[in-house]
Protein backbone atom coordinates (compact mmCIF):
# COMPACT_ATOMS: atom_id res chain seq x y z
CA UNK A 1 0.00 0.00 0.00
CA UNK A 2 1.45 3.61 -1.43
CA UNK A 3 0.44 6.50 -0.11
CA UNK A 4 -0.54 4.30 3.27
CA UNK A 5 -0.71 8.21 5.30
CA UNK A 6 -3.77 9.56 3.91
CA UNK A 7 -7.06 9.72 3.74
CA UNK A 8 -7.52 6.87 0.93
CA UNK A 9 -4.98 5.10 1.94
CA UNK A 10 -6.14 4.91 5.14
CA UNK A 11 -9.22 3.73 4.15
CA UNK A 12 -8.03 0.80 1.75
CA UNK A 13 -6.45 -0.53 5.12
CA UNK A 14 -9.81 -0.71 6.39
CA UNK A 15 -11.32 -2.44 3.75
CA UNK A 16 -8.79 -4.28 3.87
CA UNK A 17 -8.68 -5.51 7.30
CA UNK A 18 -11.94 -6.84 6.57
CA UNK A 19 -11.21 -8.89 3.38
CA UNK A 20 -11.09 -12.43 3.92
CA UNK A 21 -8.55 -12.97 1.03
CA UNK A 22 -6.19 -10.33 1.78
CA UNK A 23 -2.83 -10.14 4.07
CA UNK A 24 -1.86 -6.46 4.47
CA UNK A 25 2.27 -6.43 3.36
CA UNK A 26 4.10 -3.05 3.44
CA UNK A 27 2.60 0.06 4.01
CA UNK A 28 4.78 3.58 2.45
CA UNK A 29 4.09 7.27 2.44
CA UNK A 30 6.82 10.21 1.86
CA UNK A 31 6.82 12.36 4.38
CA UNK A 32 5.62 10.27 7.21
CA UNK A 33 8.02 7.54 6.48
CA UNK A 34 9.28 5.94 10.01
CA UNK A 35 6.25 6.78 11.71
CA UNK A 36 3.99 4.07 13.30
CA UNK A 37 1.09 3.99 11.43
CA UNK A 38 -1.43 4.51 14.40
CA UNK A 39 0.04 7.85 14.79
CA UNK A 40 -2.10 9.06 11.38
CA UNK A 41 -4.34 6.33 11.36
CA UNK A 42 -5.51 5.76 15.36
CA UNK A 43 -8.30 3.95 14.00
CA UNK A 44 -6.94 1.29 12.30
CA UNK A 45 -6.06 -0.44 15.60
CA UNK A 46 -4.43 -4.32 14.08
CA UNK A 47 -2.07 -2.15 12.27
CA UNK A 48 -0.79 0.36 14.88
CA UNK A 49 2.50 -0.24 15.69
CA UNK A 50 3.55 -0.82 11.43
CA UNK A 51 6.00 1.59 10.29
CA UNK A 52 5.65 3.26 7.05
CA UNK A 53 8.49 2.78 4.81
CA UNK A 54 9.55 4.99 2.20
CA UNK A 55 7.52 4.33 -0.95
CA UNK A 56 10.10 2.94 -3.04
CA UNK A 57 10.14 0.19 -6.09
CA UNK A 58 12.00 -2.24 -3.83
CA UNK A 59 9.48 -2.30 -1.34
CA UNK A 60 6.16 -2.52 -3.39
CA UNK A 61 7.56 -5.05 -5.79
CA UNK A 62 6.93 -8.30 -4.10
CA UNK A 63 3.35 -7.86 -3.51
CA UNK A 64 0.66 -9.67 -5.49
CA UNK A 65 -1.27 -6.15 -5.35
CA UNK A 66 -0.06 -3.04 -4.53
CA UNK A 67 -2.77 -0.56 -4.12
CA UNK A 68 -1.48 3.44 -5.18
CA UNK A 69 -2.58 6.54 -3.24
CA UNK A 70 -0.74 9.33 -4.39
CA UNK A 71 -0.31 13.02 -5.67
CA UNK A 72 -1.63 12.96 -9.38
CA UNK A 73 1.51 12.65 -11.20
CA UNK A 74 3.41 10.59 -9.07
CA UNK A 75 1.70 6.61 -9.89
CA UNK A 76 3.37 6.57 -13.64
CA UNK A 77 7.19 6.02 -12.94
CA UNK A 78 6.24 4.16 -10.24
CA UNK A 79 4.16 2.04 -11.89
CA UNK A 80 6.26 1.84 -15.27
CA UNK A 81 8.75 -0.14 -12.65
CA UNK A 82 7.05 -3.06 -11.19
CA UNK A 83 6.85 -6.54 -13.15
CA UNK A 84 3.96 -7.30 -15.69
CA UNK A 85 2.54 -9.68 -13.30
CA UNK A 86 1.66 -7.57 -10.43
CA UNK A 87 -1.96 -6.61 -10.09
CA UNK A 88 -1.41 -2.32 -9.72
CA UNK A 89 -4.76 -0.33 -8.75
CA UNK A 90 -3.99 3.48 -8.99
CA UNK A 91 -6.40 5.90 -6.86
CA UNK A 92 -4.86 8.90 -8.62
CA UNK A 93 -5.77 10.44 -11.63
CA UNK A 94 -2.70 9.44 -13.90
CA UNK A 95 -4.13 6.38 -16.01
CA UNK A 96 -7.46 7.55 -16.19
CA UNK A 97 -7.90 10.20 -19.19
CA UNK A 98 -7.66 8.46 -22.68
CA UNK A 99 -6.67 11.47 -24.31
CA UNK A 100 -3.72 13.08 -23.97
CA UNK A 101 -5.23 16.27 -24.72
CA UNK A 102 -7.70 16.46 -21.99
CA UNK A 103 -4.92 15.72 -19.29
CA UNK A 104 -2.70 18.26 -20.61
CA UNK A 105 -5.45 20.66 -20.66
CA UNK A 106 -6.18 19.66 -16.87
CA UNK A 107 -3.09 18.84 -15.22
CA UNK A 108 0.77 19.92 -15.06
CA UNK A 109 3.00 17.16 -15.14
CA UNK A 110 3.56 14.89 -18.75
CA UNK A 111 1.03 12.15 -19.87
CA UNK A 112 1.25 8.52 -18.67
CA UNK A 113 -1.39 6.90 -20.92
CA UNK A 114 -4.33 5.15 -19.66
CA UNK A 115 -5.20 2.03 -18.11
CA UNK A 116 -8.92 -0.09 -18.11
CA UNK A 117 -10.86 2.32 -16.03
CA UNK A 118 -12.13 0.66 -12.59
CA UNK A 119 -16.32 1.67 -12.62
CA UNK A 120 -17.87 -1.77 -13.27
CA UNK A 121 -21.46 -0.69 -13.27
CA UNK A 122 -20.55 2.00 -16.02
CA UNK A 123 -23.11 1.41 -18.07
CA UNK A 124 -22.05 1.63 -21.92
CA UNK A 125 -23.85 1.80 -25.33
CA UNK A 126 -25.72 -1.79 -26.65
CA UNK A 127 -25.66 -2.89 -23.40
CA UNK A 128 -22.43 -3.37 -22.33
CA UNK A 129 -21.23 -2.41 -18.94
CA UNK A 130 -17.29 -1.74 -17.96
CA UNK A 131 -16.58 -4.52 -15.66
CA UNK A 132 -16.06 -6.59 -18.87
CA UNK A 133 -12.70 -4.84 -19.09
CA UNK A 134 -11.41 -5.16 -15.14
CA UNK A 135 -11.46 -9.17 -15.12
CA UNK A 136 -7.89 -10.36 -14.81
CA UNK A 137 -6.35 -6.96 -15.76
CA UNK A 138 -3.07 -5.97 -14.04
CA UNK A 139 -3.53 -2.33 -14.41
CA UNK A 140 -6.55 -0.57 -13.61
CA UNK A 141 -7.17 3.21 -12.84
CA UNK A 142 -9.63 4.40 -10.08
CA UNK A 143 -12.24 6.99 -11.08
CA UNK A 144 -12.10 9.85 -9.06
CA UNK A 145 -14.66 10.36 -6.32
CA UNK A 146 -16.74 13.04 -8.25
CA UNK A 147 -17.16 11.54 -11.57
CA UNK A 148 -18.38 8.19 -9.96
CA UNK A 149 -21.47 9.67 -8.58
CA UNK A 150 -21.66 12.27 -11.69
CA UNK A 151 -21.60 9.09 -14.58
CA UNK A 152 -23.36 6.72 -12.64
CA UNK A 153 -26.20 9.03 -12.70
CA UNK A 154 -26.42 10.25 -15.86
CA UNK A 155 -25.11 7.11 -18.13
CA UNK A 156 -27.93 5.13 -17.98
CA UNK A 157 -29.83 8.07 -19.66
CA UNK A 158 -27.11 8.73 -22.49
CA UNK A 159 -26.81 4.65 -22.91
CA UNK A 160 -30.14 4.55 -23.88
CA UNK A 161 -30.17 7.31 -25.96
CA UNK A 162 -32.53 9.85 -23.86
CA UNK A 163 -30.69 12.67 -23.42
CA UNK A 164 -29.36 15.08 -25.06
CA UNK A 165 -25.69 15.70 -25.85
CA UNK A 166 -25.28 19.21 -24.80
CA UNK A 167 -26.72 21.21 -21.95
CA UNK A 168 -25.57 18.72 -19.07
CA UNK A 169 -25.39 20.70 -15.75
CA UNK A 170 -23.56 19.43 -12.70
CA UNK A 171 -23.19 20.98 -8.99
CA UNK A 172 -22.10 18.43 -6.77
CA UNK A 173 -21.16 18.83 -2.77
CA UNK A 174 -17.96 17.33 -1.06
CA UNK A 175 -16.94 16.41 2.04
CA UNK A 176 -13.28 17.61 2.85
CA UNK A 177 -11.45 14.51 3.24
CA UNK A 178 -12.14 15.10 -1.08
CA UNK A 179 -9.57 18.11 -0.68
CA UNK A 180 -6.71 15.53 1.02
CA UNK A 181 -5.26 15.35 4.03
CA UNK A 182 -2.24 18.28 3.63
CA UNK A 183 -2.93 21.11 6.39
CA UNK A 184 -4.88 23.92 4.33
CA UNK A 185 -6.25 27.37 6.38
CA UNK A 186 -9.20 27.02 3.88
CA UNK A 187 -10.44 23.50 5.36
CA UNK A 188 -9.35 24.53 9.09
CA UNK A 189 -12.59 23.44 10.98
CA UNK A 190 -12.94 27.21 11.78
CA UNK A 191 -13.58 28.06 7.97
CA UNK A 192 -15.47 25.50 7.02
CA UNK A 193 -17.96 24.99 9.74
CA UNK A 194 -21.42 26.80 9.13
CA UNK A 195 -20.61 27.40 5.69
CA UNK A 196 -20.39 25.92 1.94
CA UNK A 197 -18.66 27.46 -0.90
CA UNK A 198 -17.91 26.68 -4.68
CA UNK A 199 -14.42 26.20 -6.01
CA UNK A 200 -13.33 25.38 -9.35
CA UNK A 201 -15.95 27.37 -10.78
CA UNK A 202 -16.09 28.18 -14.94
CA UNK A 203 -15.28 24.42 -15.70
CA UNK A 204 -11.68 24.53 -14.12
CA UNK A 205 -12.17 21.59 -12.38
CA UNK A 206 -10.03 18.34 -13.07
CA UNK A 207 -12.57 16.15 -12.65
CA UNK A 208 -14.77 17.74 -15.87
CA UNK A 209 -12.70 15.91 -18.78
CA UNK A 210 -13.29 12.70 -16.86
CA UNK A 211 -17.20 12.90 -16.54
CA UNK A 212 -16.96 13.96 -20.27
CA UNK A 213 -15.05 10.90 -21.20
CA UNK A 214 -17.71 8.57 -19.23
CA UNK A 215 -20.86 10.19 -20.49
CA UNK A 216 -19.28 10.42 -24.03
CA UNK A 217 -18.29 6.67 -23.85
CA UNK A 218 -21.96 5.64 -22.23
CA UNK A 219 -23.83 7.70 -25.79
CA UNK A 220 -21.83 7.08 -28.12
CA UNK A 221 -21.02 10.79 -29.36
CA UNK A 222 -18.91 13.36 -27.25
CA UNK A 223 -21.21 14.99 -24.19
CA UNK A 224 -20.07 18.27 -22.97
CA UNK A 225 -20.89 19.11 -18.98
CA UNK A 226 -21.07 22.26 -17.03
CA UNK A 227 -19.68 21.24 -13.64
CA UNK A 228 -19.20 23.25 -10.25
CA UNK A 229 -18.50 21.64 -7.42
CA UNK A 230 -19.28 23.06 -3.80
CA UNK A 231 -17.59 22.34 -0.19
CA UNK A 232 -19.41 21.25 2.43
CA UNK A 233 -19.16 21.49 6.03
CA UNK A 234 -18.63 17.24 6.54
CA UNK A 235 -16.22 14.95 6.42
CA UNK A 236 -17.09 12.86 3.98
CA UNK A 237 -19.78 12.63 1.58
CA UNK A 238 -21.10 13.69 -1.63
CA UNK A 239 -24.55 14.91 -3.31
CA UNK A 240 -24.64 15.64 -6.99
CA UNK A 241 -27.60 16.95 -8.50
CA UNK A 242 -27.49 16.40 -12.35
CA UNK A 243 -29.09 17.38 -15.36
CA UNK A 244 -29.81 16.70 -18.76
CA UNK A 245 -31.84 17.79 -21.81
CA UNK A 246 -34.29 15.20 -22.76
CA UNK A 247 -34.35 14.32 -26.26
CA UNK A 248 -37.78 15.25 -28.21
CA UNK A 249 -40.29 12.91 -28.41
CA UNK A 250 -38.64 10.80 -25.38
CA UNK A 251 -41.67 8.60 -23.51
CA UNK A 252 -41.72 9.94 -20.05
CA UNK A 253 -42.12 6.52 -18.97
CA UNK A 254 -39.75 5.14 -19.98
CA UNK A 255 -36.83 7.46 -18.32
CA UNK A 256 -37.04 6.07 -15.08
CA UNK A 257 -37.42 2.33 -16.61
CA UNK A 258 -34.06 2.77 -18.09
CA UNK A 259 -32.20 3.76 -14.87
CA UNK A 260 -33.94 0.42 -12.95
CA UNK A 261 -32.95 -1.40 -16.03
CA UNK A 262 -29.17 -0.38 -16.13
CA UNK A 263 -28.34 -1.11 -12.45
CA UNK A 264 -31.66 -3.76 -11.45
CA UNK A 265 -28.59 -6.54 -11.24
CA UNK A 266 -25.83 -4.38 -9.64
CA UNK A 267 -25.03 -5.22 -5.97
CA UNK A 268 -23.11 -1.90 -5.33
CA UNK A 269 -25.69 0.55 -6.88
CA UNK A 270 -29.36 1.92 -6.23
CA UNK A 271 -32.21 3.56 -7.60
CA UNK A 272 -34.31 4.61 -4.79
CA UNK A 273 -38.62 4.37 -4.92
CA UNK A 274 -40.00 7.27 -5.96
CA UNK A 275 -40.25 9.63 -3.30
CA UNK A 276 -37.49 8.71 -1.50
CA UNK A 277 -34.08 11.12 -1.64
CA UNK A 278 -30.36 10.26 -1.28
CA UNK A 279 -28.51 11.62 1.26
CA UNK A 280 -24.82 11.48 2.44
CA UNK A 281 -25.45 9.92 5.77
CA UNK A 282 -27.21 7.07 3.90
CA UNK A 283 -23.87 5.50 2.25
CA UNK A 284 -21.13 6.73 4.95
CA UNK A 285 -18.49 4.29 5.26
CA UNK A 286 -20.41 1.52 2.50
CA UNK A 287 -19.50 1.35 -0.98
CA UNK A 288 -23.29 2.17 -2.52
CA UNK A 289 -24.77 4.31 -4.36
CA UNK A 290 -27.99 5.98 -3.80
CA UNK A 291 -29.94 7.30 -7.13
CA UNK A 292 -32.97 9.43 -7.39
CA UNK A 293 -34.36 9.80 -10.72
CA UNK A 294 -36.81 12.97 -11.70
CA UNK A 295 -38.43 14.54 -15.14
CA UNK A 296 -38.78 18.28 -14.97
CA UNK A 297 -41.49 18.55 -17.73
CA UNK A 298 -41.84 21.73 -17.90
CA UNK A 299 -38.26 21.76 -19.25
CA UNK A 300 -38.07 18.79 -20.89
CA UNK A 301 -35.23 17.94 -18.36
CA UNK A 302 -34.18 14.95 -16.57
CA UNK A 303 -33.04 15.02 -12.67
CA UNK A 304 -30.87 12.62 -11.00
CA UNK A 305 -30.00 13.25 -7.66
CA UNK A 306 -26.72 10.53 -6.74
CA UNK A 307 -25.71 10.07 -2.79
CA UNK A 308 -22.05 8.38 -2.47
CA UNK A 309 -18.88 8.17 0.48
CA UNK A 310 -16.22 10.12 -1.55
CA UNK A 311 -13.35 7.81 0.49
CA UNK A 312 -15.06 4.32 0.08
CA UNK A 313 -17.65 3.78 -3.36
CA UNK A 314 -16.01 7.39 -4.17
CA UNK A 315 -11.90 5.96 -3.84
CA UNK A 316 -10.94 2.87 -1.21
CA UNK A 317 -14.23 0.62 -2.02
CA UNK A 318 -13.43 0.68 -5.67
CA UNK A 319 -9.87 0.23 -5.85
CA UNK A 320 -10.57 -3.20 -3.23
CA UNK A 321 -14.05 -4.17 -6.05
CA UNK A 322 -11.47 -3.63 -9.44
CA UNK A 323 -8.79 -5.63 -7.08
CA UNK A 324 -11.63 -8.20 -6.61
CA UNK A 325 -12.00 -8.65 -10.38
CA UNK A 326 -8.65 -8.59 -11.42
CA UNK A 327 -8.08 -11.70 -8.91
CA UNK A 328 -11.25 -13.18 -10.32
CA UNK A 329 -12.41 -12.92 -6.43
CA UNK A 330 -16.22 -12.49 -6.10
CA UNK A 331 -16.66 -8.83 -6.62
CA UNK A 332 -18.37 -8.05 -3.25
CA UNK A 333 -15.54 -9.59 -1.37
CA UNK A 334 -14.19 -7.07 1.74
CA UNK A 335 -16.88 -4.17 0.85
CA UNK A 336 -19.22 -2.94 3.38
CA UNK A 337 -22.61 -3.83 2.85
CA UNK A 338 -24.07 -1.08 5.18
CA UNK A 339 -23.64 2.39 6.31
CA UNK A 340 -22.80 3.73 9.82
CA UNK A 341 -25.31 6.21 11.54
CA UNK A 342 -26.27 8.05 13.02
């Protein structure tokens, strides 16, 4: 485990801890190398007195899987040295752009390429979903935390060929473990308490060329979004509230038909009855998705309201369900089946 010190590395261990089929070997960060791990993690309690080593190719290289957590920019060389045959699941956002355009557009450091990207219940055009890529794959690339929530609720729609292209609209709230664990006076509890605020605003958010590349895949044509994300004052969590232009002539009925079609089989994902709303506290600490589905006819718009733990469905829970399928392990294997509340 790379990148053991934070937030989603942190929470792999506790997936991990859990999974019947996994023994935790070396865990590595950078700056907190030669600390005992229960001094940043206190929770995870069986793995207190580890010491991180420094996160080097020596030490990750005689793993079966070695799970990475770091800084965008950081997995490729890394990766590029361990053998062929180890199983490498990347939480960053190196591997996960197919073009090399949109991550030089998005990010500073030189392109890496791209690996199968790790969202099994992506749904895709003809019926195809992505987990038919993840089985027995040695390199797969974690979607980050926002465009899980953000394509799992609109893909369903595109897939089937509802919804329109252009128009898509995205604001989405975070918790800030989504911002990292590095001491920043804009997350100090003081600032953030009592109040929510937008960042990234005018589509200068990373996470936009992502979304576009799932949304694009899932229709079949390229999909444009308009996406602002929002703090909130939480730790973890996040609501996106999504919206599309509903082709002319679509059957009303059939909009919310599609969405129970696309996931009725899918373990980790849920379309709620109508009525009922997803909320953050409802998926803290599990690795589901909540989905509400609406039709604004007035506007000819659809409304999908998506509810998922930014660290565990949103990061930790996927990287341990792609690890799951590479092993050809059954894919709920480890993954908290349940929330936590109150």
């Amino acid at each position: 485990m790379a990148g053991a010190s934070g937030y989603a590395g942190g929470e792999i261990l506790r997936l991990l801890l859990a999974h019947p089929q996994f023994d935790i070997g070396a865990v590595t960060a950078a700056s907190s190398a030669g600390e005992r791990l229960g001094g940043v993690h206190p929770h995870l309690v069986p793995l207190a007195d580890r010491v991180l080593e420094p996160t080097t190719v020596e030490t990750l290289a005689g793993h079966d899987v070695v799970f990475l957590a770091l800084p965008h920019g950081h997995s490729g060389a890394l990766a590029a040295q361990l053998p062929d045959d180890v199983v490498v699941i990347d939480c960053g956002a190196d591997f996960r752009l197919e073009s090399e355009a949109a991550w030089t557009a998005f990010y500073d450091t030189a392109y890496a390429g791209s690996w199968p990207y790790g969202l099994p219940e992506l749904p895709g055009p003809a019926g195809s979903v992505q987990r038919e890529r993840l089985s027995g794959a040695t390199r797969i690339a974690v979607p980050g935390c926002y465009p899980t929530g953000i394509s799992l609720a609109l893909a369903p729609g595109f897939a089937a060929g509802l919804l329109e292209a252009r128009d898509v609209v995205v604001v989405a709230a975070s918790g800030t473990s989504g911002a990292g664990k590095s001491l920043k006076p804009h997350l100090l509890g003081s600032e953030v308490m009592g109040s929510m605020s937008p960042y990234g605003v005018g589509g200068g958010h990373r996470h936009t060329p992502e979304i576009e590349q799932n949304l694009s895949r899932a229709a079949g044509e390229p999909v444009t979004v308009s996406f602002t994300p929002t703090l909130a004052p939480m730790p973890r969590g996040i609501l996106a509230t999504c919206t599309a232009r509903l082709r002319e002539g679509t059957d009303l009925s059939s909009v919310r038909a599609a969405w129970e079609a696309a996931y009725a089989d899918e373990p980790f994902v849920h379309v709620l009855p109508e009525g009922s709303w997803p909320a953050t506290a409802s998926v803290v600490g599990s690795n589901h998705v909540q989905l509400q589905v609406a039709v604004d006819e007035r506007l000819g718009r659809v409304v999908v309201v998506s509810a998922i733990d930014n660290l565990t469905k949103g990061t930790a829970g996927a990287a341990v369900q792609c690890a799951n399928l590479a092993l050809g392990l059954e894919e709920t294997l480890g993954l908290p089946n349940a929330g936590v509340a109150p």
